[in-house]
N, C-alpha and C. Protein backbone atom coordinates (compact mmCIF):
# COMPACT_ATOMS: atom_id res chain seq x y z
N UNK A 1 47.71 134.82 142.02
CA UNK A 1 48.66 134.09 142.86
C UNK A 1 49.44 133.11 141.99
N UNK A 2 50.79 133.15 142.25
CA UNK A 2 51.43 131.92 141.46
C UNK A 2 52.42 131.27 142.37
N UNK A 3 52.48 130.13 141.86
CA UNK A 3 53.06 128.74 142.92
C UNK A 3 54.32 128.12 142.08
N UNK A 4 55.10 128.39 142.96
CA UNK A 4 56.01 127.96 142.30
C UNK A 4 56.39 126.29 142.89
N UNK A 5 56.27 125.28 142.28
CA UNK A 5 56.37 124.34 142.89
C UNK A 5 57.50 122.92 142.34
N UNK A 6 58.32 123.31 143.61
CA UNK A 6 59.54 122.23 143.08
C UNK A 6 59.53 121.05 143.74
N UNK A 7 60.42 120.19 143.36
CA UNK A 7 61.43 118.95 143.28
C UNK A 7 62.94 119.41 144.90
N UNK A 8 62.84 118.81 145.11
CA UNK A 8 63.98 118.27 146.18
C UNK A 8 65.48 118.02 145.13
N UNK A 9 66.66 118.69 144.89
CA UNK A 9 67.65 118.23 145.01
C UNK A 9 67.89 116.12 144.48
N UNK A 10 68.58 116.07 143.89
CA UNK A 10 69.08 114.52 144.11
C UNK A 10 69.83 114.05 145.28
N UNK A 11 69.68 113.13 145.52
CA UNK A 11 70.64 112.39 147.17
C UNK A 11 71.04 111.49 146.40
N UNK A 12 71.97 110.68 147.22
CA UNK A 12 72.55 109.26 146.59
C UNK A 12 71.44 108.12 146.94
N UNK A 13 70.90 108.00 147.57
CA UNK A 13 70.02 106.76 147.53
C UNK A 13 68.74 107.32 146.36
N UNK A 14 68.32 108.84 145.51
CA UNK A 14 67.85 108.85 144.41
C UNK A 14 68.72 108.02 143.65
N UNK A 15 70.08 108.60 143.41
CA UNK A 15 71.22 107.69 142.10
C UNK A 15 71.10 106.50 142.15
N UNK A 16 71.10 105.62 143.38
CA UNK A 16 71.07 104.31 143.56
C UNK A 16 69.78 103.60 143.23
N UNK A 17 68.96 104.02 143.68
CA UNK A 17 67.64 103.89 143.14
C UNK A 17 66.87 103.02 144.56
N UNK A 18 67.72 103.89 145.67
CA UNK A 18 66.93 102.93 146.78
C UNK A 18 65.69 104.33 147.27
N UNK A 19 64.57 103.29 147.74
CA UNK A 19 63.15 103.74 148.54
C UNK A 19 63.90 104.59 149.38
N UNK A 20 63.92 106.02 149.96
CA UNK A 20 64.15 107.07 151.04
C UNK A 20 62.91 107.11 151.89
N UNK A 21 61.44 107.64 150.51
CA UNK A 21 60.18 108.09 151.52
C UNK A 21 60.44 109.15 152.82
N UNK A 22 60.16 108.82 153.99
CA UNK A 22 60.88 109.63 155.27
C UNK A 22 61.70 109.72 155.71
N UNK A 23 62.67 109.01 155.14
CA UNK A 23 64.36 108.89 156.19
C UNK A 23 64.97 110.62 155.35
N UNK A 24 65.47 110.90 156.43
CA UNK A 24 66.07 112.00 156.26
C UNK A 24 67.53 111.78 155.18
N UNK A 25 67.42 111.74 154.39
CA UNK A 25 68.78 112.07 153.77
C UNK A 25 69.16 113.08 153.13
N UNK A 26 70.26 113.34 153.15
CA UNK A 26 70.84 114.93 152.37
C UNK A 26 70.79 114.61 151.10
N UNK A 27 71.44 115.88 150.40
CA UNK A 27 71.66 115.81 148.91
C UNK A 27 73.30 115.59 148.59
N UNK A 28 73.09 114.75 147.54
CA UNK A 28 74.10 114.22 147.29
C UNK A 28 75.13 115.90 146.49
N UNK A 29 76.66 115.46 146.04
CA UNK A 29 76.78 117.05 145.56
C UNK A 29 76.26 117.00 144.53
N UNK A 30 76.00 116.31 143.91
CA UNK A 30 75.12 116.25 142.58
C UNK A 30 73.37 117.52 142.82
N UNK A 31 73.05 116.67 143.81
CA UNK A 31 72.06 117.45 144.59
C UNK A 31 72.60 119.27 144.42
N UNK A 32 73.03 119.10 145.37
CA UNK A 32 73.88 120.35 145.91
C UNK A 32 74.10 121.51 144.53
N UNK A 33 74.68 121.25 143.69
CA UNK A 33 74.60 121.77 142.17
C UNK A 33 73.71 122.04 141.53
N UNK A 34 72.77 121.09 141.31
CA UNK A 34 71.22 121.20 141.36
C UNK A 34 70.64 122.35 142.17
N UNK A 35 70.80 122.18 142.93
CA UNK A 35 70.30 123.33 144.04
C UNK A 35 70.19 124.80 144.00
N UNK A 36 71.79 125.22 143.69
CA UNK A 36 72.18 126.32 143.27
C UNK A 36 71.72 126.85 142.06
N UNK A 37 71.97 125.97 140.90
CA UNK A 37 71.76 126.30 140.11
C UNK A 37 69.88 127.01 139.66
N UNK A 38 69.28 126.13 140.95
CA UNK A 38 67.72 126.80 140.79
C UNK A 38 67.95 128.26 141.47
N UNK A 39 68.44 128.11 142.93
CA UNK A 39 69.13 129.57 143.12
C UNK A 39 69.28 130.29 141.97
N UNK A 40 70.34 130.10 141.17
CA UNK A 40 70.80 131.03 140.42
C UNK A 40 69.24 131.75 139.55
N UNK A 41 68.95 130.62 139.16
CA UNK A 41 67.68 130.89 138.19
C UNK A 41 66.58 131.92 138.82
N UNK A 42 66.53 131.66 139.92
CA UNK A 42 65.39 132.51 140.90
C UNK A 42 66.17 133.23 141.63
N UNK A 43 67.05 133.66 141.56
CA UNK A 43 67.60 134.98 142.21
C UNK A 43 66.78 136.01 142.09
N UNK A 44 66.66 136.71 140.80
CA UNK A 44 65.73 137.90 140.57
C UNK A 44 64.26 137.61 140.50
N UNK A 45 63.74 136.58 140.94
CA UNK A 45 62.56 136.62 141.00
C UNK A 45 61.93 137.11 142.10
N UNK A 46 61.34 138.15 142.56
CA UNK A 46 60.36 138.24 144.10
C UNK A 46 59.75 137.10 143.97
N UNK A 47 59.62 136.99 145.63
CA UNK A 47 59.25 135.30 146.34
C UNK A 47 58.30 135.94 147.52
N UNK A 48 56.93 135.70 147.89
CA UNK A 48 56.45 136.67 148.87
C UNK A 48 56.59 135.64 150.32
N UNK A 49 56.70 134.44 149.70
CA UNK A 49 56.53 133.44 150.68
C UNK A 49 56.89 132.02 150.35
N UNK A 50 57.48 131.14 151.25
CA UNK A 50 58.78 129.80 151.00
C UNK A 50 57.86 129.27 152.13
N UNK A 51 57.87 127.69 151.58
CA UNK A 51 57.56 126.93 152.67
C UNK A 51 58.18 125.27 152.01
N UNK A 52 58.81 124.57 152.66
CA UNK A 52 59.29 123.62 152.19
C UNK A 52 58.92 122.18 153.47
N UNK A 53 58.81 121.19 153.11
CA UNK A 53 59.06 119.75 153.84
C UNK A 53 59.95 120.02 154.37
N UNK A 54 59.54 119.38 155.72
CA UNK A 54 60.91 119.43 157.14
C UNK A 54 62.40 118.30 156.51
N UNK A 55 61.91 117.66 155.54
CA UNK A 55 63.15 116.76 155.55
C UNK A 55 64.42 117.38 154.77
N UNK A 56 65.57 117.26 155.26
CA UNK A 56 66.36 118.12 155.56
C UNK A 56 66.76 118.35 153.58
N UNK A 57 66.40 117.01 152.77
CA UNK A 57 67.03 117.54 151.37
C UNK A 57 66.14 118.56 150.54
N UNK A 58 64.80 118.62 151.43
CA UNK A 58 64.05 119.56 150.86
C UNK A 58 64.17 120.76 151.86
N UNK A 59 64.74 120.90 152.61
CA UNK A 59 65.13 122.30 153.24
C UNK A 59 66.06 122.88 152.84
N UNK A 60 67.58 121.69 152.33
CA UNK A 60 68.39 122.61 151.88
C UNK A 60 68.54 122.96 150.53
N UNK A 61 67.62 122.21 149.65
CA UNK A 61 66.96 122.79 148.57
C UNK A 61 66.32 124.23 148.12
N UNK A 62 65.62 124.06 149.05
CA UNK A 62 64.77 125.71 149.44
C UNK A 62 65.53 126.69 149.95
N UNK A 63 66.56 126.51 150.65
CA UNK A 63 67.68 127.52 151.09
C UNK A 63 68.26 127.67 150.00
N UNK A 64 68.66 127.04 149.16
CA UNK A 64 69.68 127.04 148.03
C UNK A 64 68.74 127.73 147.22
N UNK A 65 67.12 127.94 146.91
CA UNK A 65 66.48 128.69 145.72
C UNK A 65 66.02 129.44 146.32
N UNK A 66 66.45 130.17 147.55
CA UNK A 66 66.11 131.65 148.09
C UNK A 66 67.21 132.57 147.92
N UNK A 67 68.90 131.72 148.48
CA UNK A 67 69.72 132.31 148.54
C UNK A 67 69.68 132.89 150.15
N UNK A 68 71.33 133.43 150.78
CA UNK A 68 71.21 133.49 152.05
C UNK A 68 70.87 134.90 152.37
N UNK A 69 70.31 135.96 151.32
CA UNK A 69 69.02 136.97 151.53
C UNK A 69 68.11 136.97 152.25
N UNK A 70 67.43 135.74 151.40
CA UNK A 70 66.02 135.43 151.79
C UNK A 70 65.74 134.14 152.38
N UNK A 71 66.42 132.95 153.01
CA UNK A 71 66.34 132.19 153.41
C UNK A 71 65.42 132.12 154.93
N UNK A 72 65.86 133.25 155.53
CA UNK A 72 64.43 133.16 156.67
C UNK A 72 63.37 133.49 156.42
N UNK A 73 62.89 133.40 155.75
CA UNK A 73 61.31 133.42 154.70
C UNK A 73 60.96 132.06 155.28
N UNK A 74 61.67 130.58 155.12
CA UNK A 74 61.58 129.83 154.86
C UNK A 74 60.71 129.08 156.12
N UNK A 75 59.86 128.67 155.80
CA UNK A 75 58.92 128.04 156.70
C UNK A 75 58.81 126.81 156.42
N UNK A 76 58.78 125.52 157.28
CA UNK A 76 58.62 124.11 156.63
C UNK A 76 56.99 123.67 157.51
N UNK A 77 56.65 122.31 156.78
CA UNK A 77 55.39 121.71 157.07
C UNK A 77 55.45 120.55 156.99
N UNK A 78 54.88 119.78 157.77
CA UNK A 78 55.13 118.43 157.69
C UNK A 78 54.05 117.68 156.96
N UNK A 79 53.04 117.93 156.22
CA UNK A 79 52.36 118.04 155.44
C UNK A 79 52.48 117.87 154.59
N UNK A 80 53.98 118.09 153.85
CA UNK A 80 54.86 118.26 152.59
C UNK A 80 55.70 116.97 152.42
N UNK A 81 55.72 116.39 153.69
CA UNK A 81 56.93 115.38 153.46
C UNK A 81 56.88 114.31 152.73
N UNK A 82 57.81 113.73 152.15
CA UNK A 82 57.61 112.81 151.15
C UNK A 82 56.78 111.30 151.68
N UNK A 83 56.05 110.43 150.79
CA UNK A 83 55.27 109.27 151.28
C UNK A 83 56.04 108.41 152.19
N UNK A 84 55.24 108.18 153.00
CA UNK A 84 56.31 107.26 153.71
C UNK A 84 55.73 106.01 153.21
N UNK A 85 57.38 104.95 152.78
CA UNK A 85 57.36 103.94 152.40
C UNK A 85 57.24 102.59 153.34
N UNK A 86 57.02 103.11 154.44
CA UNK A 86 57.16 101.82 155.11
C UNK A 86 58.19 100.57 155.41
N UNK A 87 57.70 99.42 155.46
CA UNK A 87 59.02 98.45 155.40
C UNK A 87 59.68 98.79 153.92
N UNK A 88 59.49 99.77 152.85
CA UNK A 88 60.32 99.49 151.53
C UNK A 88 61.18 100.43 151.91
N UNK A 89 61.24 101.27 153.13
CA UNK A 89 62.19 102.72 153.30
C UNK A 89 63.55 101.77 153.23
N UNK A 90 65.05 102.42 152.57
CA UNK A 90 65.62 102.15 152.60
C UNK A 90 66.40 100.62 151.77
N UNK A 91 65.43 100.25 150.79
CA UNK A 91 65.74 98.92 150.56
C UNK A 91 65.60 99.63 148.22
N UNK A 92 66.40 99.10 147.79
CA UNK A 92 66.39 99.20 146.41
C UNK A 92 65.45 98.41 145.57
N UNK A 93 65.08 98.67 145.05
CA UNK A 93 64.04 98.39 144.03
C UNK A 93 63.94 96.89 143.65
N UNK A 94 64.81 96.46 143.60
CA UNK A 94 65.59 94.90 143.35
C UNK A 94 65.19 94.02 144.58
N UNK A 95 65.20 94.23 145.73
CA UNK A 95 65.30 94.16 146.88
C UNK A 95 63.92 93.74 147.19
N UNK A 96 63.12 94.94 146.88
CA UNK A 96 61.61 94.96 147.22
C UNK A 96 60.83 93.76 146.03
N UNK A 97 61.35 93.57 145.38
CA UNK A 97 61.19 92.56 144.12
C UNK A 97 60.78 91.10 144.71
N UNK A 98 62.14 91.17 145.83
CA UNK A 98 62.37 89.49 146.01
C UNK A 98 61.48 89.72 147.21
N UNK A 99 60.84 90.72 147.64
CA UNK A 99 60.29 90.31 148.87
C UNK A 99 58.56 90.58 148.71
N UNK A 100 58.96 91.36 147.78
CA UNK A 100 57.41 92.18 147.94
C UNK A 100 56.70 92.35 146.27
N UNK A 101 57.22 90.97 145.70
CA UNK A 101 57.15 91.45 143.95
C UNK A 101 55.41 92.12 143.47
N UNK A 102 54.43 91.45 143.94
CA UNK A 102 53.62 91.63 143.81
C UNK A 102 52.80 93.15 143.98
N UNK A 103 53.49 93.65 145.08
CA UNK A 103 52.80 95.05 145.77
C UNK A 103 53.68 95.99 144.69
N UNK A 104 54.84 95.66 144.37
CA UNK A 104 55.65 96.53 143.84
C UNK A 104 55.24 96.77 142.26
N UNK A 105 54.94 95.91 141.52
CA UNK A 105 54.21 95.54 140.49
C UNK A 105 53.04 96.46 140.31
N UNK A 106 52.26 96.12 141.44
CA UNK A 106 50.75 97.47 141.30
C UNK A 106 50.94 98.82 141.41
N UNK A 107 52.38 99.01 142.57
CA UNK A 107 52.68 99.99 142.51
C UNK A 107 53.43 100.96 140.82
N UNK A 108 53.56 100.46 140.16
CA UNK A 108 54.25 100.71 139.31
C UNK A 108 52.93 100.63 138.08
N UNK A 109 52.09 99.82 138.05
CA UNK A 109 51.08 99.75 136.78
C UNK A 109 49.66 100.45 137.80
N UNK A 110 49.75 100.18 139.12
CA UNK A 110 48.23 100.56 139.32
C UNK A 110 48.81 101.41 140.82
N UNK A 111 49.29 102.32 140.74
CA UNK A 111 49.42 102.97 141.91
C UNK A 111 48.38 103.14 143.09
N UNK A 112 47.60 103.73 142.89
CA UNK A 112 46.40 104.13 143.67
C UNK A 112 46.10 103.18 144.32
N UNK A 113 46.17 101.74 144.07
CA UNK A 113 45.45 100.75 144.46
C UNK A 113 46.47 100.32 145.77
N UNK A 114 47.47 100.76 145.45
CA UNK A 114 48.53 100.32 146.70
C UNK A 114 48.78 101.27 148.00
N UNK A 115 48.97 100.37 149.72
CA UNK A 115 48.90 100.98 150.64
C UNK A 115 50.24 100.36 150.98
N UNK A 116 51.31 101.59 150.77
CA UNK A 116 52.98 100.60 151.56
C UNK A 116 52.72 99.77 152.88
N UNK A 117 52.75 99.02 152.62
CA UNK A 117 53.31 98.12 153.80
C UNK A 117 54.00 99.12 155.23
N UNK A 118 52.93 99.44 155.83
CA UNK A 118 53.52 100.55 157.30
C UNK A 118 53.53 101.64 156.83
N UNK A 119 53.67 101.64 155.30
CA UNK A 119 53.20 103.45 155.18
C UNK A 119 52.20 104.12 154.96
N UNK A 120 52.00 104.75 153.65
CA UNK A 120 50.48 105.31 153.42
C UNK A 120 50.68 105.03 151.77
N UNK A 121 49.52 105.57 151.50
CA UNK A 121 48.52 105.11 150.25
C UNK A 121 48.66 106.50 149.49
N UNK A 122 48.64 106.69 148.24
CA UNK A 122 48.55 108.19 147.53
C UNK A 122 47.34 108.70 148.10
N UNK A 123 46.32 108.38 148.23
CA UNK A 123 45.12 109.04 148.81
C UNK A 123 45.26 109.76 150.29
N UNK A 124 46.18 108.72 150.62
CA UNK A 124 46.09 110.08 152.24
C UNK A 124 47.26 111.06 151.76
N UNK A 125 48.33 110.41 150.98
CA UNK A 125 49.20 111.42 150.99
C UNK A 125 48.99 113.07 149.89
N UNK A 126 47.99 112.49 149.30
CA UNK A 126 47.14 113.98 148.60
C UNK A 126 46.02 114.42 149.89
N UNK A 127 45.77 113.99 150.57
CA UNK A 127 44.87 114.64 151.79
C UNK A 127 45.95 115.57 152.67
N UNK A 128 46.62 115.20 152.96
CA UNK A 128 47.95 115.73 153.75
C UNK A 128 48.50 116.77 152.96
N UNK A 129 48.63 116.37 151.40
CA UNK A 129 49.57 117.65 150.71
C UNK A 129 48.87 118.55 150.33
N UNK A 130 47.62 118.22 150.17
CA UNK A 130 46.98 119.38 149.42
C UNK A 130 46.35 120.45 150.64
N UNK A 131 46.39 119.62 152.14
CA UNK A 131 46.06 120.19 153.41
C UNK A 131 47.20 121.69 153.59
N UNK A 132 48.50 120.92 153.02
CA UNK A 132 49.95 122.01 153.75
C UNK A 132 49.81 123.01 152.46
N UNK A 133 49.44 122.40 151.07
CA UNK A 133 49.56 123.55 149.76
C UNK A 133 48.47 124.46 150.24
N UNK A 134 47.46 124.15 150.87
CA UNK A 134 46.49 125.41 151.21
C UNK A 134 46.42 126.34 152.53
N UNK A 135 47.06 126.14 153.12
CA UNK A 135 47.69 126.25 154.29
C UNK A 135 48.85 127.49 153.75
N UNK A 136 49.33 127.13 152.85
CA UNK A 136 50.70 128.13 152.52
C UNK A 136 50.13 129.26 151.89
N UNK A 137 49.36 129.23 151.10
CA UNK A 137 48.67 129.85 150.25
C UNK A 137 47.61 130.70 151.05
N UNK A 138 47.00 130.58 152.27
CA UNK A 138 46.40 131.88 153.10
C UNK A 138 46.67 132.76 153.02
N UNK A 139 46.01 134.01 152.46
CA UNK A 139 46.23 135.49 152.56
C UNK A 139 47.27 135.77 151.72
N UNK A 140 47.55 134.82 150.30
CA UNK A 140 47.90 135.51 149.21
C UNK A 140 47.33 136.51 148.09
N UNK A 141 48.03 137.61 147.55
CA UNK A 141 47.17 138.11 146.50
C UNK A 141 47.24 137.70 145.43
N UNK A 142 46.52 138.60 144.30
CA UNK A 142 46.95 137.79 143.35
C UNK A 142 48.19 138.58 142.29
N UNK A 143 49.03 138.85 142.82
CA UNK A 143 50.47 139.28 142.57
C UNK A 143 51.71 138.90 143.16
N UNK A 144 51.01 137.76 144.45
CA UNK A 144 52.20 137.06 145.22
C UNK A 144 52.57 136.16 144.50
N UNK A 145 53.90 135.23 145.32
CA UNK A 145 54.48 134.18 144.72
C UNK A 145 54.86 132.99 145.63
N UNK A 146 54.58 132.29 146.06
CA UNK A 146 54.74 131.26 146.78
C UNK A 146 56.05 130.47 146.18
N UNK A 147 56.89 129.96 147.07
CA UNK A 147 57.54 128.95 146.77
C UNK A 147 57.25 127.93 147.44
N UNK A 148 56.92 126.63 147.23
CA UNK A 148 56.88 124.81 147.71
C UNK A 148 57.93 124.35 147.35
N UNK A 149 58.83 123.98 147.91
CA UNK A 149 59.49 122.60 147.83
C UNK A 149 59.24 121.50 148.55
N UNK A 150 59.28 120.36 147.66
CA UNK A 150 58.58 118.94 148.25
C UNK A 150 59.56 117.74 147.68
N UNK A 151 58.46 117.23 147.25
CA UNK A 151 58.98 115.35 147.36
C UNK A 151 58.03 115.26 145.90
N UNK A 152 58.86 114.05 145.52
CA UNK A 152 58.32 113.40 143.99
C UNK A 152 56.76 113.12 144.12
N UNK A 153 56.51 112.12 145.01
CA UNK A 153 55.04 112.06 145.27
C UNK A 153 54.11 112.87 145.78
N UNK A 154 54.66 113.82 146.29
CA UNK A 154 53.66 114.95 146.89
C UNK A 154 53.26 115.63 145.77
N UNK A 155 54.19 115.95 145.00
CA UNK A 155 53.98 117.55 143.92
C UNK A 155 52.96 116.25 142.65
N UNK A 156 53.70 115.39 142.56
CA UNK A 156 52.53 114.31 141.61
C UNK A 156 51.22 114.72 141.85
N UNK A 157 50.99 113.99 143.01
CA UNK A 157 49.06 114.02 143.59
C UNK A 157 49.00 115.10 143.49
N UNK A 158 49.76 116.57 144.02
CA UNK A 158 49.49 117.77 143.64
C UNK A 158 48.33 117.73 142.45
N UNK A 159 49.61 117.94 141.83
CA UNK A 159 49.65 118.01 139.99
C UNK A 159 48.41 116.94 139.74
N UNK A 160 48.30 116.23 140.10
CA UNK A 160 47.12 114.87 139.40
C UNK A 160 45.72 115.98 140.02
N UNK A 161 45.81 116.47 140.96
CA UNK A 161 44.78 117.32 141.56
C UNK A 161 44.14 118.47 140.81
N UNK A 162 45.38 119.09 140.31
CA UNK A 162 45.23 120.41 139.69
C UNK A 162 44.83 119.84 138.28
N UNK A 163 44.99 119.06 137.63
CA UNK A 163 44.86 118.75 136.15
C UNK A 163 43.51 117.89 136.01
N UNK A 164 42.91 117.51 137.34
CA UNK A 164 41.72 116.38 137.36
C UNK A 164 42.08 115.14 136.75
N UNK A 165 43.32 114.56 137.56
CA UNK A 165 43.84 113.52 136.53
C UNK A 165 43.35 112.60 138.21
N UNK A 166 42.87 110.90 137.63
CA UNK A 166 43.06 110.05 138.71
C UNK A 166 44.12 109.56 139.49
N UNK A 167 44.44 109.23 140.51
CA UNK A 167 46.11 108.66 141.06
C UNK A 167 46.70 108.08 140.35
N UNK A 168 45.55 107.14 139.26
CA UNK A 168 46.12 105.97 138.49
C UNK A 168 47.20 106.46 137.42
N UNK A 169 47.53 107.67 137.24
CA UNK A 169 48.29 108.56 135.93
C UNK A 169 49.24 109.18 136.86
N UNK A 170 49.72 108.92 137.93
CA UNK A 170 50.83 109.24 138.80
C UNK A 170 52.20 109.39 137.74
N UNK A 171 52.41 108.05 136.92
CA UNK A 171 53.35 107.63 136.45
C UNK A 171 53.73 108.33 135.07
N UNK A 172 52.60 109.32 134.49
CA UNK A 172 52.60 109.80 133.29
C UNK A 172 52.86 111.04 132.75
N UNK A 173 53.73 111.28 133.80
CA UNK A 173 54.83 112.58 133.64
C UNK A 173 55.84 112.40 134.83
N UNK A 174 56.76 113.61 134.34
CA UNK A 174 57.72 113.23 135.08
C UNK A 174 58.02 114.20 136.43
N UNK A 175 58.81 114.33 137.43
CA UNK A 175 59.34 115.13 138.36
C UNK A 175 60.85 115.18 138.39
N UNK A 176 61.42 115.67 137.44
CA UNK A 176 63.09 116.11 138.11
C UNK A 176 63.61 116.38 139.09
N UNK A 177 64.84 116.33 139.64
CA UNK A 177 64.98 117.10 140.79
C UNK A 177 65.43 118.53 140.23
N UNK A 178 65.17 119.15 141.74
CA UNK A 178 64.78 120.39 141.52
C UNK A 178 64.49 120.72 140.47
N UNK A 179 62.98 120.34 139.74
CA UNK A 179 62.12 121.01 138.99
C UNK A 179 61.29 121.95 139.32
N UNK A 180 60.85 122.94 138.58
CA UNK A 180 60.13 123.56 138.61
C UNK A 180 58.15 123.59 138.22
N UNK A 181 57.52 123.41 138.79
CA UNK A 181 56.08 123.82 138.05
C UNK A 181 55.81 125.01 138.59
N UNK A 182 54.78 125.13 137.37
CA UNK A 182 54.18 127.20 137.87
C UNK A 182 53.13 126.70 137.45
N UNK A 183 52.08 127.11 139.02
CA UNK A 183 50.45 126.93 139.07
C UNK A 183 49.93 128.93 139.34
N UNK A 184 49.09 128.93 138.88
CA UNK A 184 48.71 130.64 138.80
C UNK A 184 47.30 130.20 138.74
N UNK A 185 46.79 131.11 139.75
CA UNK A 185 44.66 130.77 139.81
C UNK A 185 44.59 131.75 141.14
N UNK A 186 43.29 132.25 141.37
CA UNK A 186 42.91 133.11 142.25
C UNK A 186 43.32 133.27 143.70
N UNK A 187 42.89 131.38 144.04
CA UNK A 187 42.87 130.35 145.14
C UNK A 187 43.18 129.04 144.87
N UNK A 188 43.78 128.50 145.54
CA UNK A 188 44.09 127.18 145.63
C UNK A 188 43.02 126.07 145.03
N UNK A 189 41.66 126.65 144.78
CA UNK A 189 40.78 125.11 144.49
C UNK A 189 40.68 125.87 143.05
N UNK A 190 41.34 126.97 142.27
CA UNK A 190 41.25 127.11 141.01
C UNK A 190 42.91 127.28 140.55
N UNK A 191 43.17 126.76 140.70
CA UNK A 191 44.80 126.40 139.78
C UNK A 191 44.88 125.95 138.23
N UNK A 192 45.75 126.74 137.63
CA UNK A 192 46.10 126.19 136.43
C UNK A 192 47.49 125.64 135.96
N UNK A 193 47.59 125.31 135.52
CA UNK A 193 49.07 124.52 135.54
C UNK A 193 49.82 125.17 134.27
N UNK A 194 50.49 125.77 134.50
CA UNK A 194 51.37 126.83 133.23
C UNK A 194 52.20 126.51 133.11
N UNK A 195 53.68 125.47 133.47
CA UNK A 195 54.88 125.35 133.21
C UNK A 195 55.05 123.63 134.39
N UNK A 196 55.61 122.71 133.35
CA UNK A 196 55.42 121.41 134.01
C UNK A 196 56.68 120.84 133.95
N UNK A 197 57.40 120.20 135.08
CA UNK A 197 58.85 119.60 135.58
C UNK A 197 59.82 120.19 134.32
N UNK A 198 59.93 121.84 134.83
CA UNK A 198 60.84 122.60 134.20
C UNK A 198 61.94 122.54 134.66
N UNK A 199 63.12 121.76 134.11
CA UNK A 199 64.41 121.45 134.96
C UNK A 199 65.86 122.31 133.98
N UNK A 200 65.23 123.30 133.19
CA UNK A 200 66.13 123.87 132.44
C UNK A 200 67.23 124.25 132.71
N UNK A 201 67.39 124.89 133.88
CA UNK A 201 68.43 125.11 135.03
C UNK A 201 69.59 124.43 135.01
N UNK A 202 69.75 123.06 135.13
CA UNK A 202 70.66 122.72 135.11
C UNK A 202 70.68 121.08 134.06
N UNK A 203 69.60 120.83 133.17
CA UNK A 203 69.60 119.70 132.82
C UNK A 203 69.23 120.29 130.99
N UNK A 204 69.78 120.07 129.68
CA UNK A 204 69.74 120.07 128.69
C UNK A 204 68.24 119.88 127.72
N UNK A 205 67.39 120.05 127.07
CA UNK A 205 65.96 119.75 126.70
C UNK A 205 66.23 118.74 126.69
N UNK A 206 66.91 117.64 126.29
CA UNK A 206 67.00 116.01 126.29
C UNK A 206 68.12 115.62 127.47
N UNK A 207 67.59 114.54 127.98
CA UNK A 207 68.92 113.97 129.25
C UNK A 207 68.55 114.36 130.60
N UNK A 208 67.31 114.41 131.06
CA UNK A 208 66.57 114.59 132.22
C UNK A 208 67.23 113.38 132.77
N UNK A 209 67.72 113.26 133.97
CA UNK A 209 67.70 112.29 135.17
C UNK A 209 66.70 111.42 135.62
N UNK A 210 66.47 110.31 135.37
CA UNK A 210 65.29 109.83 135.81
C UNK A 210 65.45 108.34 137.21
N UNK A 211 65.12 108.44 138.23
CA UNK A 211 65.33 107.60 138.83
C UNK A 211 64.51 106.91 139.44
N UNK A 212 65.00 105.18 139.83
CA UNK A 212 64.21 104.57 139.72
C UNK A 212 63.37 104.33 141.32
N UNK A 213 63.71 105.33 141.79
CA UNK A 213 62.22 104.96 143.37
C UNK A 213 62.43 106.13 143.63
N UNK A 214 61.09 106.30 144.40
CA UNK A 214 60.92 108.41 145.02
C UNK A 214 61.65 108.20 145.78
């Protein structure tokens, strides 16, 4: 079985560097380009099965790397959706500074240890993601191909899961948008991690996008 597991598109509140978490926002055209361009890349790949986060920049992400072929494949889960930030939804990094310097601080050196303010904690949100990644993965062989599209923090805890890494190493790689990872293992509780925030598609080996809140 192999998993193909991406990144969401860029939006403008990624560029800006404001907290999204659950608010629905689209992709910016920046996004949108991004998008295609994973399309393009996975055109010829067989896909046996798509399942993406209900929020709409990771749906039209996943439409954009099926193509309008295969787009009713596409199944979403709410399971997938990105952390919700709580009172930081919507507010820029700067912002959360003057109000919340302290929480924001742990969040950034000691992740794990932090519960957003009204939202959730990496620990439930790897209970939840790793609930919808196994869930998708029912009654695959091992010649299928799954596609995930998600959220920065989901595919993280993923990834921290699959590698036996603690929450506390959240911060010690990266997630592009629309990146790619490729996990390949029997079943879901034996994954190996073969290809990590592959953004070749549309971003140069140096000059990855990096922004500053999920």
């Amino acid at each position: 079985m192999r998993i193909l597991l991406a990144r969401h598109g860029e939006t403008p509140w990624n560029a800006e560097g404001r907290y999204q978490g659950q608010i629905d926002i689209p992709l910016s055209p920046v996004g949108q380009a991004q998008a295609a361009a994973l399309g393009a890349r996975l055109a010829d790949l067989p896909i046996t099965r798509a399942v993406a986060s209900p929020l709409l920049r990771a749906q039209a992400t996943a439409k954009a790397a099926l193509g309008p072929a295969r787009e009713a494949m596409l199944l979403t889960d709410a399971d997938l959706q990105e952390i919700a930030h709580g009172e930081w939804e919507g507010l820029l990094a700067s912002e959360i500074h003057e109000k919340d310097p302290s929480r924001l601080k742990a969040w950034r050196e000691e992740p794990d240890t932090v519960l957003m303010p009204g939202g959730e904690s990496l620990r439930q949100v790897l209970e939840r993601s790793w609930r919808g990644l196994a869930k998708a993965t029912e009654g695959l062989g091992q010649d299928d191909t799954l596609l995930v599209v998600a959220h920065d923090a989901v595919n993280r805890v993923i990834l921290c899961k699959v590698l036996g890494l603690p929450l506390s190493k959240l911060w010690t790689f990266r997630q592009a948008p629309t990146t790619l990872n490729l996990l390949e293992g029997p079943d879901v509780e034996q994954l190996e991690l073969v290809r990590l925030n592959d953004c070749a598609h549309h971003t140069p080996f140096f000059g990855e996008a990096r922004h500053r809140a999920l």
